[in-house]
N, C-alpha and C. Protein backbone atom coordinates (compact mmCIF):
# COMPACT_ATOMS: atom_id res chain seq x y z
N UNK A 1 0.85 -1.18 0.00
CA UNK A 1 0.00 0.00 0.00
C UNK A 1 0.89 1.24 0.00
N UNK A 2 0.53 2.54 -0.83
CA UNK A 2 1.11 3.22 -0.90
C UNK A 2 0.44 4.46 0.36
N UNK A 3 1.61 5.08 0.98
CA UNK A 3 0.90 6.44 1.82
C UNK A 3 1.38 7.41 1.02
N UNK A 4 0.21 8.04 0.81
CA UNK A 4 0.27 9.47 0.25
C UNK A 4 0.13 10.48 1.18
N UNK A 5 0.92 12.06 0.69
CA UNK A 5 0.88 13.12 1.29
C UNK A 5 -0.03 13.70 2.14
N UNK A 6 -1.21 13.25 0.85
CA UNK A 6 -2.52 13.70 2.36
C UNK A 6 -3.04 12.91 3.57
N UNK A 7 -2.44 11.30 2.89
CA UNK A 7 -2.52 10.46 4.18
C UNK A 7 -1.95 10.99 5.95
N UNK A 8 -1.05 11.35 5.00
CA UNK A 8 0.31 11.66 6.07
C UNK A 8 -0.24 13.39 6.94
N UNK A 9 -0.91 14.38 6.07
CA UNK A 9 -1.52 15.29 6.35
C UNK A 9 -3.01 15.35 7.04
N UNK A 10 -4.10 13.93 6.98
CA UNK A 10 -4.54 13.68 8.12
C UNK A 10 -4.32 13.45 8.84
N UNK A 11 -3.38 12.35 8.60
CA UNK A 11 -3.16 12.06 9.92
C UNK A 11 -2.12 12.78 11.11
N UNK A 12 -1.49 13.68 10.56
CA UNK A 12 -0.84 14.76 11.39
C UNK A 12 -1.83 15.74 11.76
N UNK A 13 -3.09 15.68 11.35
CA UNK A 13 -4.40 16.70 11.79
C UNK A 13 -4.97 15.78 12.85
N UNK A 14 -5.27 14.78 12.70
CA UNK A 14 -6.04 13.69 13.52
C UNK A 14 -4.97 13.85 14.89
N UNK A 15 -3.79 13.18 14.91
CA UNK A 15 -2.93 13.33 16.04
C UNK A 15 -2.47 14.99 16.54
N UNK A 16 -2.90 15.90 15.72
CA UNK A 16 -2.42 17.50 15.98
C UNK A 16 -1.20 17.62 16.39
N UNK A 17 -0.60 17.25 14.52
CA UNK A 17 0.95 17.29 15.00
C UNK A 17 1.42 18.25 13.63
N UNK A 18 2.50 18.57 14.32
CA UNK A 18 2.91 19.56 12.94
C UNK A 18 4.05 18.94 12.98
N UNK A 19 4.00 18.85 11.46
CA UNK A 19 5.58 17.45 10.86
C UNK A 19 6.08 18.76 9.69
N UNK A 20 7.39 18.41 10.39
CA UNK A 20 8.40 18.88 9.02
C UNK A 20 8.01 18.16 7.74
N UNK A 21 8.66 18.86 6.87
CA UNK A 21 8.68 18.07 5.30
C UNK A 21 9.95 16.93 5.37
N UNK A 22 10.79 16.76 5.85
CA UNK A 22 11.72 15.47 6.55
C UNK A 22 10.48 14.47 7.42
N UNK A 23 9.93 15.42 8.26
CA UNK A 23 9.51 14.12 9.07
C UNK A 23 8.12 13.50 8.07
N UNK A 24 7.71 14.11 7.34
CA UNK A 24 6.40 13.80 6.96
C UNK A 24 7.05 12.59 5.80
N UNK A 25 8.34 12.62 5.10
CA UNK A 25 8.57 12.18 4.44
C UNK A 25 8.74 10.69 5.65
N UNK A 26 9.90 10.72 6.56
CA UNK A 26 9.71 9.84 7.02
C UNK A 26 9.20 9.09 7.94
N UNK A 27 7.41 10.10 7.89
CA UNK A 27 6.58 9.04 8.49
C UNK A 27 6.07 8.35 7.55
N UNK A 28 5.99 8.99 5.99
CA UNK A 28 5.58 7.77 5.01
C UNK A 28 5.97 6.44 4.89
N UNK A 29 7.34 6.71 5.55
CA UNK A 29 8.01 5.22 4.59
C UNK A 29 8.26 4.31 5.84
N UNK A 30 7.90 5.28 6.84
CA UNK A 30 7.15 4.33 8.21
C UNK A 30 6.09 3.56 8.42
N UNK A 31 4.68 4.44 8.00
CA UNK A 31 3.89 3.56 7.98
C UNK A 31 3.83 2.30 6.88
N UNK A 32 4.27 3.37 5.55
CA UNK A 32 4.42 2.01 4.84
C UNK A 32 5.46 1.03 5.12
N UNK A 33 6.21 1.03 5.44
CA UNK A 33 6.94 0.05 6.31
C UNK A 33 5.69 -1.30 7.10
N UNK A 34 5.14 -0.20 8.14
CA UNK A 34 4.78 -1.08 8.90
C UNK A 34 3.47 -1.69 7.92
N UNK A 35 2.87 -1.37 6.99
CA UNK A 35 1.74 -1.86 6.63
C UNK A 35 2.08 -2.85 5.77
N UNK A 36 3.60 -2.94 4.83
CA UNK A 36 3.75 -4.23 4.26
C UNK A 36 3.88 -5.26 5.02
N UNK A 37 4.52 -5.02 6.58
CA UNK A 37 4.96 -5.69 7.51
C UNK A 37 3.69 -6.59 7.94
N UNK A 38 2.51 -5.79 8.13
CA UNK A 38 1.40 -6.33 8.46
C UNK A 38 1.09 -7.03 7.12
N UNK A 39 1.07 -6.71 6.42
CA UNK A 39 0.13 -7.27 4.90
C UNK A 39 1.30 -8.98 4.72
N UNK A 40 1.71 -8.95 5.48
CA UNK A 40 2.56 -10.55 5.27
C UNK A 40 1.39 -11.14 5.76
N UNK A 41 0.95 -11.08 6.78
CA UNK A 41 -0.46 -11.79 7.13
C UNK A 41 -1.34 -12.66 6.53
N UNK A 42 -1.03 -12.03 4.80
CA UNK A 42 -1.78 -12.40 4.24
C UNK A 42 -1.54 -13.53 3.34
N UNK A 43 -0.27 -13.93 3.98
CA UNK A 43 0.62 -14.72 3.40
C UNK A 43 -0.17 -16.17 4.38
N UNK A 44 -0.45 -16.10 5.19
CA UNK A 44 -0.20 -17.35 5.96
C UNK A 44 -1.42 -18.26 5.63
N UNK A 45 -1.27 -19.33 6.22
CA UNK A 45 -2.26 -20.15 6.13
C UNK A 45 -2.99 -20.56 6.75
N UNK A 46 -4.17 -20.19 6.94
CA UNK A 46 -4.91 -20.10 8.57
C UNK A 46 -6.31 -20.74 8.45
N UNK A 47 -6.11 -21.56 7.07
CA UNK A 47 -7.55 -22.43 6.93
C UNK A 47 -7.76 -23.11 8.46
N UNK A 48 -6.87 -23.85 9.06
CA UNK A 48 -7.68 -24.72 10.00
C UNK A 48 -6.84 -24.82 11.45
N UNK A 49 -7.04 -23.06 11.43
CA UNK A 49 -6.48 -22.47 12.94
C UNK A 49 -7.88 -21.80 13.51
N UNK A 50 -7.94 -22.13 14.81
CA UNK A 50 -9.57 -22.07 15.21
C UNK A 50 -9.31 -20.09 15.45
N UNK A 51 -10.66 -19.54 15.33
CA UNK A 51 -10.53 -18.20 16.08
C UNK A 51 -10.47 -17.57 17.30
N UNK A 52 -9.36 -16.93 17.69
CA UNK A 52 -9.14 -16.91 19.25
C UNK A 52 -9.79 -15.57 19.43
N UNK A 53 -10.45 -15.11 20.96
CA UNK A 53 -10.54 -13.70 21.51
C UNK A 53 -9.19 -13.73 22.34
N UNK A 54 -8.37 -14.92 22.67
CA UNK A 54 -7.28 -14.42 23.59
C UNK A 54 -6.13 -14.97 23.29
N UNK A 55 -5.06 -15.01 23.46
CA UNK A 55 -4.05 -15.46 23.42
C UNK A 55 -3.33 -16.50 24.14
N UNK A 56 -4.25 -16.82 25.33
CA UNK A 56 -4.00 -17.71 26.51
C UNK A 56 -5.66 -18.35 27.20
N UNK A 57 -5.98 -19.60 27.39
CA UNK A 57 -7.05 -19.83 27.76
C UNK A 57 -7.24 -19.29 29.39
N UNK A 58 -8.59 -18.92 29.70
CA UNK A 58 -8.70 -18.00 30.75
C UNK A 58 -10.54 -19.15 31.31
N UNK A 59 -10.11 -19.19 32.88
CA UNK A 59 -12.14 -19.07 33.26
C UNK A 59 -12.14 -18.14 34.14
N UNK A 60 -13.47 -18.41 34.59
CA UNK A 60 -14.24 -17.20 35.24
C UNK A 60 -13.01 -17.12 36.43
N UNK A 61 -12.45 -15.40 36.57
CA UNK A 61 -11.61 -15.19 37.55
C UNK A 61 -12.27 -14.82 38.57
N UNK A 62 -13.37 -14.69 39.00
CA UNK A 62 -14.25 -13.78 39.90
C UNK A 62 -14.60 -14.74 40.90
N UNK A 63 -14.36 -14.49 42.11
CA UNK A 63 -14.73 -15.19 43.07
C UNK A 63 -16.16 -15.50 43.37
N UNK A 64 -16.68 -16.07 44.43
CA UNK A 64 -17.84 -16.46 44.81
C UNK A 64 -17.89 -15.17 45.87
N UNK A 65 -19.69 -14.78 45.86
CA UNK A 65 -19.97 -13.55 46.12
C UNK A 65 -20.27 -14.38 47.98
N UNK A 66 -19.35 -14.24 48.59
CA UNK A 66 -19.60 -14.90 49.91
C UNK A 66 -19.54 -13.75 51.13
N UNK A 67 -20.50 -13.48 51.97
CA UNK A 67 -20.98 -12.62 53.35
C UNK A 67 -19.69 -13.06 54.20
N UNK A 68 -18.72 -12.66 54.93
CA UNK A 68 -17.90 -13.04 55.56
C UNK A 68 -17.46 -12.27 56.64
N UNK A 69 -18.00 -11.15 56.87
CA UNK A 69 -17.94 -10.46 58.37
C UNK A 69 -19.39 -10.06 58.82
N UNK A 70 -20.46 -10.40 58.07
CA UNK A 70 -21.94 -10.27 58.57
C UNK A 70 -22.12 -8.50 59.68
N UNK A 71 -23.31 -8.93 59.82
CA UNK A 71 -23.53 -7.76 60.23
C UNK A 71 -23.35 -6.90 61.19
N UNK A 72 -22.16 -6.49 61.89
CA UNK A 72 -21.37 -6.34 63.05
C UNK A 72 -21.50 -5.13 63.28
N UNK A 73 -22.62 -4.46 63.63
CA UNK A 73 -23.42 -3.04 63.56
C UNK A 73 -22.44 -2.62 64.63
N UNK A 74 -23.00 -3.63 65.87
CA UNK A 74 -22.41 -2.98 67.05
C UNK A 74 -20.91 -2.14 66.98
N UNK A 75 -19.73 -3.43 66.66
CA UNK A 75 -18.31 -2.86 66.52
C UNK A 75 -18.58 -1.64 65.21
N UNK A 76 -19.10 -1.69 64.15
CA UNK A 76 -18.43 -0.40 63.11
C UNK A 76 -18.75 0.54 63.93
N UNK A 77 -19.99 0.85 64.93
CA UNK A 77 -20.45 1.48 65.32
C UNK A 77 -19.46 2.10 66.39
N UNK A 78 -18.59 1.44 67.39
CA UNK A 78 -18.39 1.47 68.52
C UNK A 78 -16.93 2.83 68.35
N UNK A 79 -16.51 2.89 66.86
CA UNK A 79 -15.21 3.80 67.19
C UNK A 79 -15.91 5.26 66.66
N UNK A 80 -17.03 5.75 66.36
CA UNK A 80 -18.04 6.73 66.48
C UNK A 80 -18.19 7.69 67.26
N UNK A 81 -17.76 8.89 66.46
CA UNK A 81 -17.37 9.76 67.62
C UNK A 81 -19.24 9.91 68.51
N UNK A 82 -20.16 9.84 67.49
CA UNK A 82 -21.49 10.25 67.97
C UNK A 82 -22.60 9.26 67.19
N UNK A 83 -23.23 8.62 68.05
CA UNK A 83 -24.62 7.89 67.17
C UNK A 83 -25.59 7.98 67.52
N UNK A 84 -26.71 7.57 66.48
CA UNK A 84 -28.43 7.86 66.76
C UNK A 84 -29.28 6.43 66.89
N UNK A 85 -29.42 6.72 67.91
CA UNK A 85 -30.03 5.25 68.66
C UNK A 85 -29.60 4.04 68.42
N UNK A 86 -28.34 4.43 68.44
CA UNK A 86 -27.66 2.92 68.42
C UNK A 86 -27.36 2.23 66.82
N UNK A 87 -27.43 2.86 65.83
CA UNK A 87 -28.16 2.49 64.58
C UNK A 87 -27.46 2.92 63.27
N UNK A 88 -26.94 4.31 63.79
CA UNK A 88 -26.54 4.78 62.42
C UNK A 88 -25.19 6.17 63.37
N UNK A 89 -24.74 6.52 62.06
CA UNK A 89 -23.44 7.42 62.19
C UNK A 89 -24.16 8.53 62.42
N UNK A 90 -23.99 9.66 63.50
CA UNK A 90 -24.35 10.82 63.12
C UNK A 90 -23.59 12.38 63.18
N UNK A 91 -23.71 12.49 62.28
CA UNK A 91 -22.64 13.30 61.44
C UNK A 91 -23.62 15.13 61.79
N UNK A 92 -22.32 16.02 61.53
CA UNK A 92 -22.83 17.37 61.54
C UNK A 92 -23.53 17.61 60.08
N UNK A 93 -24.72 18.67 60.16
CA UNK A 93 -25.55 18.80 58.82
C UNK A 93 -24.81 19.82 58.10
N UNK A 94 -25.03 19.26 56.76
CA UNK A 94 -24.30 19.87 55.60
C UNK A 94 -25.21 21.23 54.84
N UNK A 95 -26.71 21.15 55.56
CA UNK A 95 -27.46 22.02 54.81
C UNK A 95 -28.60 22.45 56.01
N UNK A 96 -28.64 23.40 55.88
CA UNK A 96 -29.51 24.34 56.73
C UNK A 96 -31.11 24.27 56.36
């Protein structure tokens, strides 16, 4: 694939870059670089390679949703500078 000038002139608008006439030259022969590099791809033979989403097989990482300090009102409660009937935090009002 060939990159052309205006390729090279969006895409120095898209990234909001201002390229010398050196650099613009050699971001052409960069990307095209990298795009023959990629276009080998098309070389390979991939009839009866299955389709991956990953690169490494993965299961569910997420633990089991398990209750494990239950409801210990009393102690959260107990280092409180001030509470309301035993029950809840009570805090200074934020609105008049």
């Amino acid at each position: 694939m060939v990159i052309t000038d205006e390729t090279i002139d969006y895409v120095g608008i898209l990234a909001k870059l201002e390229l010398s006439d050196e650099e613009k030259e050699q971001a052409k022969k960069d990307m095209s670089d990298m795009l023959d590099y990629v276009s080998k791809l098309n070389e390979l033979d991939t009839e009866n390679v299955e389709a991956m989403s990953h690169t490494f097989s993965y299961n569910n990482v997420f633990r089991e949703d398990e209750v494990t300090n239950g409801d210990d009102r009393e102690n959260m409660l107990s280092n409180a500078p001030e509470q309301k009937d035993g029950c809840y935090y009570k805090v200074p009002r934020t609105f008049d």
